[in-house]
N, C-alpha and C. Protein backbone atom coordinates (compact mmCIF):
# COMPACT_ATOMS: atom_id res chain seq x y z
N UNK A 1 -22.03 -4.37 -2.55
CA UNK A 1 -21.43 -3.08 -2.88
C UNK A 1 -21.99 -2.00 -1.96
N UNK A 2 -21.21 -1.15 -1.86
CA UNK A 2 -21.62 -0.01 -0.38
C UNK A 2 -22.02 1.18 -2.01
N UNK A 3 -23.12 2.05 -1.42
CA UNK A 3 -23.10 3.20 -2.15
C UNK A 3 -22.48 4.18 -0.92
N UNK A 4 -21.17 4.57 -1.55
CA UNK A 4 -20.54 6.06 -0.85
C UNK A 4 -20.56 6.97 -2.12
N UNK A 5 -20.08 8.09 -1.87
CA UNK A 5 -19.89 9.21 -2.85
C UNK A 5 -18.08 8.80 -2.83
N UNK A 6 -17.89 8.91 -4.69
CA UNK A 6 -16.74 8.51 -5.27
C UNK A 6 -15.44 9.87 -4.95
N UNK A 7 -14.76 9.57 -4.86
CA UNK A 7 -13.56 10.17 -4.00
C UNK A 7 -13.78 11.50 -5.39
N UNK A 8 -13.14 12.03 -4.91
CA UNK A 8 -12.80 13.51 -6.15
C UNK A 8 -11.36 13.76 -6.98
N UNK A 9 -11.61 13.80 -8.05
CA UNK A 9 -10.32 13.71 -9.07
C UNK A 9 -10.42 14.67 -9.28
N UNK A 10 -8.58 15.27 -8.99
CA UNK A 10 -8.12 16.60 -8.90
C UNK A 10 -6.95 16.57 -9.66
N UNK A 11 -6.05 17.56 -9.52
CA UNK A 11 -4.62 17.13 -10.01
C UNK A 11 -3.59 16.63 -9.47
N UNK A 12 -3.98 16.58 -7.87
CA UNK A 12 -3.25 15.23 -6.94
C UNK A 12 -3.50 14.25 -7.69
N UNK A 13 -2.73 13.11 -7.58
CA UNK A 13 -3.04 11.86 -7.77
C UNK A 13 -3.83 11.35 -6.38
N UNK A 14 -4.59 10.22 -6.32
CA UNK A 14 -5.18 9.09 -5.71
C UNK A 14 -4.74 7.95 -5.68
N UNK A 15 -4.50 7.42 -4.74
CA UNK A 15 -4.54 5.99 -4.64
C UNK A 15 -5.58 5.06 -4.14
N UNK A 16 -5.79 4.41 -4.86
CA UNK A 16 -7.02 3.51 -4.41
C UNK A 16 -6.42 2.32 -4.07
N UNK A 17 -6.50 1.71 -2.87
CA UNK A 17 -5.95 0.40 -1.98
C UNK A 17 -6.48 -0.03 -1.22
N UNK A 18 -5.95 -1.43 -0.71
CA UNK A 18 -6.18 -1.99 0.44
C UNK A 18 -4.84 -3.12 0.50
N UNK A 19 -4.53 -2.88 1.81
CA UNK A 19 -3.09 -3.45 2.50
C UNK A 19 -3.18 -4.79 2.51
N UNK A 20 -4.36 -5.80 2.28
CA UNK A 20 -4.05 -6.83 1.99
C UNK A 20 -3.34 -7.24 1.00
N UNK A 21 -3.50 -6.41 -0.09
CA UNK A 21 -3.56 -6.96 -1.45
C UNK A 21 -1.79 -6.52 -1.95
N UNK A 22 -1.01 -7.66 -2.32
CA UNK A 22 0.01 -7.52 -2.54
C UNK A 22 0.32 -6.93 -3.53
N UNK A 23 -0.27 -6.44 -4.95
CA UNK A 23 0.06 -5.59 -5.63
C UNK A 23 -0.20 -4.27 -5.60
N UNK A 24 -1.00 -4.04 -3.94
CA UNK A 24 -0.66 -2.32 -3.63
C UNK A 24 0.54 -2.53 -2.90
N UNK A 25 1.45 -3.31 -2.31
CA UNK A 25 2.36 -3.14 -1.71
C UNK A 25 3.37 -3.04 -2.66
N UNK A 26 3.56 -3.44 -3.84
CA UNK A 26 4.49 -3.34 -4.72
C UNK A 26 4.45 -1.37 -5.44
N UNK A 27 2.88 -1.00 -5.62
CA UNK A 27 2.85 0.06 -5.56
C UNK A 27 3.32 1.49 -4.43
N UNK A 28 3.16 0.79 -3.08
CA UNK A 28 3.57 1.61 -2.09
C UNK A 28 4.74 1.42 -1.54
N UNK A 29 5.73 0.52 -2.14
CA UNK A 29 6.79 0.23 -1.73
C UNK A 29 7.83 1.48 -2.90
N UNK A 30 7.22 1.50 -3.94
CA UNK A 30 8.32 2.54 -5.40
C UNK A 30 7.68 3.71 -4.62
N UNK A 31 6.34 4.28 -4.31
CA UNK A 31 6.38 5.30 -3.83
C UNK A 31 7.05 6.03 -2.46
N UNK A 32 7.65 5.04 -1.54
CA UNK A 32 8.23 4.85 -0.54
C UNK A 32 9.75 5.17 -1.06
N UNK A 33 10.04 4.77 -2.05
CA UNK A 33 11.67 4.61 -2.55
C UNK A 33 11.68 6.35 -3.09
N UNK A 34 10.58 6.56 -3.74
CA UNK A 34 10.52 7.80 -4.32
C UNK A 34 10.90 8.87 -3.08
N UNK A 35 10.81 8.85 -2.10
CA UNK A 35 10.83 9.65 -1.12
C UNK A 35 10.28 11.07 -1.22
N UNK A 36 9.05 11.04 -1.65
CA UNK A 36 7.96 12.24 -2.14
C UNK A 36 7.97 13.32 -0.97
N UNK A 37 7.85 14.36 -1.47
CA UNK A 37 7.95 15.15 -0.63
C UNK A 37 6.49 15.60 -0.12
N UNK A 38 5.46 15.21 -0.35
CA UNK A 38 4.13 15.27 -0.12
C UNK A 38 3.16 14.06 -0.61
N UNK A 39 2.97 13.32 0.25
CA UNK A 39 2.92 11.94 0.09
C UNK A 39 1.74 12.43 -0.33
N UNK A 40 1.30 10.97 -1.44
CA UNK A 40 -0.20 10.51 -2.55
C UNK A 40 -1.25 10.78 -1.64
N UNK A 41 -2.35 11.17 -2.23
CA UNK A 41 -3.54 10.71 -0.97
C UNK A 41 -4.22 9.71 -1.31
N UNK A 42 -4.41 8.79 -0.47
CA UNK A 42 -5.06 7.06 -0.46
C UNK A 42 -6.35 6.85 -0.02
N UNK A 43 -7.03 6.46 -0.82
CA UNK A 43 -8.38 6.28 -0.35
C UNK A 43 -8.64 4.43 -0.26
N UNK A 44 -8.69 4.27 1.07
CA UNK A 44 -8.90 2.47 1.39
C UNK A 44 -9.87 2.11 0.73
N UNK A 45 -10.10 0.61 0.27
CA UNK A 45 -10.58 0.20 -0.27
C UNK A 45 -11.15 -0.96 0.16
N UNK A 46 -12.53 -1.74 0.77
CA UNK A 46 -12.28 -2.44 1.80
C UNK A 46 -12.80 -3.40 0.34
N UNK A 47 -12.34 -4.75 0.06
CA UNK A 47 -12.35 -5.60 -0.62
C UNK A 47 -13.38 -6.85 -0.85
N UNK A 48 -13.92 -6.60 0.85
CA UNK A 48 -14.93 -7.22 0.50
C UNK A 48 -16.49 -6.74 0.62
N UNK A 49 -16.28 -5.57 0.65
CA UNK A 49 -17.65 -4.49 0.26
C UNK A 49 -17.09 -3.28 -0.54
N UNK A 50 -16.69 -3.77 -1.68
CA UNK A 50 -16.57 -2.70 -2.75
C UNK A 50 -17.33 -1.47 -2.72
N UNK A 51 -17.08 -0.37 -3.12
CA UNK A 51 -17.73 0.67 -3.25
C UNK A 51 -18.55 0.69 -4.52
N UNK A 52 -19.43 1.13 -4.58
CA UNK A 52 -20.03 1.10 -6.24
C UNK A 52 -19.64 2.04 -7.24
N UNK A 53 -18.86 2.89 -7.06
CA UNK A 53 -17.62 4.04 -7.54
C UNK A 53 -16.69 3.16 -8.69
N UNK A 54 -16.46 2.21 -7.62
CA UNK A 54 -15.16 1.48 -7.71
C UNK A 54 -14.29 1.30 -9.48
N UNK A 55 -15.72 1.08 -10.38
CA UNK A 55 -15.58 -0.05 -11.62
C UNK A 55 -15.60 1.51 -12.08
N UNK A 56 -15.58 2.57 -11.87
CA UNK A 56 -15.59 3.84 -12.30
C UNK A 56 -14.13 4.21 -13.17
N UNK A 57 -13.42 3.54 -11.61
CA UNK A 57 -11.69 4.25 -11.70
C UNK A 57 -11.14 3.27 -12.12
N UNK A 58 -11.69 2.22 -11.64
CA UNK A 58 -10.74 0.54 -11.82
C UNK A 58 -11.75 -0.42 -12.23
N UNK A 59 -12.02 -0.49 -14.08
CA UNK A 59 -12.66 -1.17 -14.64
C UNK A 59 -12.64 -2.82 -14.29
N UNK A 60 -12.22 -3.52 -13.48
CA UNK A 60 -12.02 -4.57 -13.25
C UNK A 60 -12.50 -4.49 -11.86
N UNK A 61 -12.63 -3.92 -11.21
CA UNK A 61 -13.06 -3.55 -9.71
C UNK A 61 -11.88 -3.85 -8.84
N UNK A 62 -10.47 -4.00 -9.17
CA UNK A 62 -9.54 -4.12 -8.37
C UNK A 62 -8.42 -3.28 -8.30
N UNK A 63 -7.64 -2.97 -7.08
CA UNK A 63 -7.05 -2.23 -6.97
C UNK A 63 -5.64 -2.64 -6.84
N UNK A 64 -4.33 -1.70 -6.83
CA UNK A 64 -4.45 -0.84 -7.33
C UNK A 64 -5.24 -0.03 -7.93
N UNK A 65 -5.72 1.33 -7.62
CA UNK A 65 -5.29 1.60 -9.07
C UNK A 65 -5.44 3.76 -8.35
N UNK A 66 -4.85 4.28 -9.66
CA UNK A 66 -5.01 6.06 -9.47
C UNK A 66 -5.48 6.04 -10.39
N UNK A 67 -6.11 7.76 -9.90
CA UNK A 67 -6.68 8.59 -10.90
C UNK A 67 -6.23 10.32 -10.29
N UNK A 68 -6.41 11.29 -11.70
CA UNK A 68 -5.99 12.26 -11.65
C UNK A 68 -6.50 12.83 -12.85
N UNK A 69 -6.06 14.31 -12.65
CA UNK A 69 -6.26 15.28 -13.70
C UNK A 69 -5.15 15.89 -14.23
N UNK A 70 -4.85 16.09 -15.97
CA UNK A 70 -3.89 16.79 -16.15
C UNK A 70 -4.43 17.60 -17.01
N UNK A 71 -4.13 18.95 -17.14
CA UNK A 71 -4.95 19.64 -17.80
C UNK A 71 -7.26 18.80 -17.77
N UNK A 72 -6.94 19.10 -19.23
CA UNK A 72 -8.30 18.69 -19.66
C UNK A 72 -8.35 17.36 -19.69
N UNK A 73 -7.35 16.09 -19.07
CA UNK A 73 -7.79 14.68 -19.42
C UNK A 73 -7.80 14.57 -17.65
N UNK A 74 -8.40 13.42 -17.30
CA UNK A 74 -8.51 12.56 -16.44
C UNK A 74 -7.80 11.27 -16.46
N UNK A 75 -6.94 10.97 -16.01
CA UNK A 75 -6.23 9.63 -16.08
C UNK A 75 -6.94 8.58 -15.00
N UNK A 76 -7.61 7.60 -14.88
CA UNK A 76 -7.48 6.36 -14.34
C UNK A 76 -6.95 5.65 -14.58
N UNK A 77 -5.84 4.94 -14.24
CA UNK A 77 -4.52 3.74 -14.26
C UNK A 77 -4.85 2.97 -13.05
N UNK A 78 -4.72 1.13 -13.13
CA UNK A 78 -4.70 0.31 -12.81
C UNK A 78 -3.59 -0.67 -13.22
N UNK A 79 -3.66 -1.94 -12.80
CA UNK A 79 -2.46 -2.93 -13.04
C UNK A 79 -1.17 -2.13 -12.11
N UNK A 80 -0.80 -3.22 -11.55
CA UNK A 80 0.58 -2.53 -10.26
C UNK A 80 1.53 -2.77 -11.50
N UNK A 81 1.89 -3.35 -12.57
CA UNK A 81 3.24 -3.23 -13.52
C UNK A 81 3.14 -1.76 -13.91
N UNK A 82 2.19 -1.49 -14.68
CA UNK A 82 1.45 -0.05 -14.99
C UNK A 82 2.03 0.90 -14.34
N UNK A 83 1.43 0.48 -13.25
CA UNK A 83 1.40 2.30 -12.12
C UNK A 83 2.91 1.98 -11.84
N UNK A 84 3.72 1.23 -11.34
CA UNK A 84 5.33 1.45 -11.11
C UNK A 84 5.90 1.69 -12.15
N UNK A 85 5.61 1.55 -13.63
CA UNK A 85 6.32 2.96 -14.66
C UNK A 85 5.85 4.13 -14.47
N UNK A 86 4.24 4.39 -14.12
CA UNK A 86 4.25 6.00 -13.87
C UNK A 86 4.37 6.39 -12.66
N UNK A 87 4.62 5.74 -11.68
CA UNK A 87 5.68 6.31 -10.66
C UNK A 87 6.65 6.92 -10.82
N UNK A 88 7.44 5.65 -11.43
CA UNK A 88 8.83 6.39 -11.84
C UNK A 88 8.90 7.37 -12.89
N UNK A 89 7.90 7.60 -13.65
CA UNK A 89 7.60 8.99 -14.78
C UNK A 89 7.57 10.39 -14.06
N UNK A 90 6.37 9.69 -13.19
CA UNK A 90 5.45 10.69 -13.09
C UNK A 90 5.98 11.51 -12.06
N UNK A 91 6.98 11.17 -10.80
CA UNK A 91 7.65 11.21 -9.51
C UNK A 91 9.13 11.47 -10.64
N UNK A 92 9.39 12.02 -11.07
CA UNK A 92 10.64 11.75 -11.81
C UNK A 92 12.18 12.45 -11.12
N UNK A 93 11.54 13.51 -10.15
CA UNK A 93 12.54 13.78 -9.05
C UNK A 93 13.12 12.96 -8.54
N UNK A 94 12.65 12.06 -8.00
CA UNK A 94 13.39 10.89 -6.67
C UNK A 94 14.20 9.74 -7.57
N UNK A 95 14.71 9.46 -6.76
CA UNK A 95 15.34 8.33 -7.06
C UNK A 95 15.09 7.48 -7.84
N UNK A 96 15.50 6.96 -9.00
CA UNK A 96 14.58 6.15 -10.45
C UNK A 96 14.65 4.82 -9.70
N UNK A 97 13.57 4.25 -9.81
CA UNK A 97 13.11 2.26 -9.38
C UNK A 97 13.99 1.37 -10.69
N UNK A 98 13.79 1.90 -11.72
CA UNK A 98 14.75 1.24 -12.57
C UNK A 98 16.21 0.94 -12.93
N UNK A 99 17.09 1.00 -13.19
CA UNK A 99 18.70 1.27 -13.53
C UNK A 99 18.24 1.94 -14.97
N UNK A 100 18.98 2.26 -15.80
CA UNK A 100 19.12 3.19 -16.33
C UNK A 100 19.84 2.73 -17.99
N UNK A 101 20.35 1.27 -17.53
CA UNK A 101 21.03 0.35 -18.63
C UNK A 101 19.97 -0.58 -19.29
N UNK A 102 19.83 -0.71 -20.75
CA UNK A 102 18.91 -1.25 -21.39
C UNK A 102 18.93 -3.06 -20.51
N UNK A 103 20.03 -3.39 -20.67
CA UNK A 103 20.00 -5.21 -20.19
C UNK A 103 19.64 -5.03 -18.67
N UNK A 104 19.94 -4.36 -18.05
CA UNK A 104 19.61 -4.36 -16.17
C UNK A 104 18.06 -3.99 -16.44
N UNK A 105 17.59 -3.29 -17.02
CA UNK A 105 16.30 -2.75 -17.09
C UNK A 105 15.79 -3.83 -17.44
N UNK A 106 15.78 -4.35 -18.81
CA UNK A 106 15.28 -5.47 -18.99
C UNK A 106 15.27 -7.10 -17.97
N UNK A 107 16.83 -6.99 -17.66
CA UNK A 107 16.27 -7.94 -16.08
C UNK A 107 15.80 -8.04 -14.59
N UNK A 108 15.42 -6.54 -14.53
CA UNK A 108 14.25 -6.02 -13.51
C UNK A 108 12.93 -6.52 -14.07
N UNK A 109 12.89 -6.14 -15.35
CA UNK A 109 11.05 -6.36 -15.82
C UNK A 109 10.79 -8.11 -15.76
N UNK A 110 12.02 -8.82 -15.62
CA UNK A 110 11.60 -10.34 -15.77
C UNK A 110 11.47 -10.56 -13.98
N UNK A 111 12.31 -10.10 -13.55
CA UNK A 111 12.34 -10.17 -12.79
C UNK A 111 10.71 -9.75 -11.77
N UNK A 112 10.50 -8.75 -11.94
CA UNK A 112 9.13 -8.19 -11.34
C UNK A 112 8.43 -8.89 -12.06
N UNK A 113 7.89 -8.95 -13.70
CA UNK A 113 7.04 -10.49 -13.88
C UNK A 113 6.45 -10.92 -13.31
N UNK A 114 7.81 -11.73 -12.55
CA UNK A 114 7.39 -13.04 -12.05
C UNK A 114 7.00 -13.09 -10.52
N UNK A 115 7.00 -12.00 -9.65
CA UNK A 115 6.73 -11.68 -8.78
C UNK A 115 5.28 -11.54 -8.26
């Protein structure tokens, strides 16, 4: 584990990643669709010298994962199923990742599942 000083939680969101790992690409692919008008700020994550921060934001030590401030709470969210509903919540301007019909919705979520 590297000791750095832990990134700063603001009311931006964070992303915590690393491009190997296929369930940040599933995360940076909805934020990509979102077409944000001021893209997330990402803090890399190198995987095989964890930061000692890390188990701070992402109790499992893996990433995905954000954190943020809303008012008086602090959110840390992990799991890529997770964070692509509050994408689409939280980003609620852009373009929705979901359809909008209970049965299509529901055969996206089997669909991603299994992915």
């Amino acid at each position: 584990m590297v000791d750095s000083a832990a990134p700063a939680i603001g009311e931006k969101p964070i992303l915590l990643y690393s491009w190997i790992c296929p369930y940040v690409q599933r995360v940076t692919l909805a934020l990509a669709h979102k077409k944000l008008s001021e893209p997330i700020e990402e803090v890399p994550i190198d995987l095989g010298n964890k930061p000692s921060w890390l188990p701070q934001l992402s109790p499992h030590g893996k990433v995905p994962a954000v954190a943020y401030k809303e008012g008086d709470r602090t959110f840390t969210l992990y799991e890529s199923l997770a964070l692509l509903d509050w994408v689409d919540h939280y980003f609620s301007k852009g373009p929705a990742l979901m359809p909008a019909n209970a049965g299509d919705r529901a055969l996206c979520n089997i669909l991603i599942s299994r992915s």
